[in-house]
Protein backbone atom coordinates (compact mmCIF):
# COMPACT_ATOMS: atom_id res chain seq x y z
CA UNK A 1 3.13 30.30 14.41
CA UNK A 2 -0.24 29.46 15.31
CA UNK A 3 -1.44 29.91 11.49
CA UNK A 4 0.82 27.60 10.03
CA UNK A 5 -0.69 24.92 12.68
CA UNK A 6 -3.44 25.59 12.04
CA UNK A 7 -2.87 24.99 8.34
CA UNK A 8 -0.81 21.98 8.87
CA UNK A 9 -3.60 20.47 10.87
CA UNK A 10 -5.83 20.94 8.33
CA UNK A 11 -4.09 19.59 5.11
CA UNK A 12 -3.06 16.64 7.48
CA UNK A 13 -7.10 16.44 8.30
CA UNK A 14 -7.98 16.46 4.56
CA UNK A 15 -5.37 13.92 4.26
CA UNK A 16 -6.81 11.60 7.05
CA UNK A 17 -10.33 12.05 5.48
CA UNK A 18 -9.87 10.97 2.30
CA UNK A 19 -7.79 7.76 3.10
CA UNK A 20 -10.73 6.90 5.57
CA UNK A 21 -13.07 7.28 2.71
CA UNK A 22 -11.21 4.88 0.56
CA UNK A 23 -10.30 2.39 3.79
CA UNK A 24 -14.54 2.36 4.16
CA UNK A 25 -15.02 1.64 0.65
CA UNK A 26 -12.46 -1.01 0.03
CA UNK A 27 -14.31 -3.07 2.97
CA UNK A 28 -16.87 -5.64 2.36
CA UNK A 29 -20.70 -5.61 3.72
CA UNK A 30 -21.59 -6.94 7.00
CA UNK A 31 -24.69 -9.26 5.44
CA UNK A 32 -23.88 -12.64 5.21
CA UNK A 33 -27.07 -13.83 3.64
CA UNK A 34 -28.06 -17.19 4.61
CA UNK A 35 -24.88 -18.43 5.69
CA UNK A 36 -25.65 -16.54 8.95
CA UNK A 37 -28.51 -18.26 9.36
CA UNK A 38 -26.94 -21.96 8.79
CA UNK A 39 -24.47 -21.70 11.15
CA UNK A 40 -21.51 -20.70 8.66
CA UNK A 41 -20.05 -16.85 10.53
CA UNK A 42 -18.59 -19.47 13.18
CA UNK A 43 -16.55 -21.04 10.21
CA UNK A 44 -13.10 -21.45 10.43
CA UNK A 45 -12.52 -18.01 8.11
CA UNK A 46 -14.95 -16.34 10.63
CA UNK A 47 -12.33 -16.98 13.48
CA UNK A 48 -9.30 -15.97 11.77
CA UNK A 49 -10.85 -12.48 10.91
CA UNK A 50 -8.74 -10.64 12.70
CA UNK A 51 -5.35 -11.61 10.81
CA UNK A 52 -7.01 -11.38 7.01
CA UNK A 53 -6.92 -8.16 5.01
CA UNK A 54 -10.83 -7.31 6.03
CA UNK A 55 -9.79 -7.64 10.00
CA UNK A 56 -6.74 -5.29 8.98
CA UNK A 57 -9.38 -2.51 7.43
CA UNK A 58 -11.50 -2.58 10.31
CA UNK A 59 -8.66 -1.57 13.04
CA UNK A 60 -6.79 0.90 9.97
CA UNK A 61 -10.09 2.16 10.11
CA UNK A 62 -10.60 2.33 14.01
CA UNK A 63 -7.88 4.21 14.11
CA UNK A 64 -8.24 6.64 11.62
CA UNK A 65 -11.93 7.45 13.20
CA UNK A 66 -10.54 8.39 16.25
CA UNK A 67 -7.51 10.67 14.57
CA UNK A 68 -10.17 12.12 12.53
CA UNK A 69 -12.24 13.43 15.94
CA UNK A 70 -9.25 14.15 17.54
CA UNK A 71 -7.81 16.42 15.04
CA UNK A 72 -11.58 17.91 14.40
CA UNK A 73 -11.96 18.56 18.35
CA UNK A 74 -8.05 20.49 18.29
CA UNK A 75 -8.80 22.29 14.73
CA UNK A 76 -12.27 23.63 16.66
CA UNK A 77 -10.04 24.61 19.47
CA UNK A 78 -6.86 26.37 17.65
């Protein structure tokens, strides 16, 4: 019993690993150039991250961070 969780756990690790690759590179960079510097991250689009598809990635990715140390902290354990 205890091998096949331990095998489940780990395909379902893999699994969690590579879409948290692919969430980090489908996100855009942080630098704003000069725009940060004019005033322009308080814009109206800076407000509203949180609903558009970047503010999306960033909790997707949140989340999948902390399944990924979870399930590394119980596949050290089993």
């Amino acid at each position: 019993m205890l091998r096949h969780m331990n095998t489940i756990l780990s395909a379902v690790f893999v699994i969690v690993c590579v879409v948290l690759s692919a969430i980090i590179l489908m996100q855009e960079g942080r630098d704003q150039g000069l725009g940060a510097i004019g005033g322009m991250a308080d814009s109206y689009w800076g407000k509203i991250r949180g609903r558009s598809v970047e503010g999306t990635l960033e909790k997707l990715t949140t989340a999948l961070a902390v399944l990924f140390l979870v399930l590394a902290f119980v596949l050290n354990i089993v």
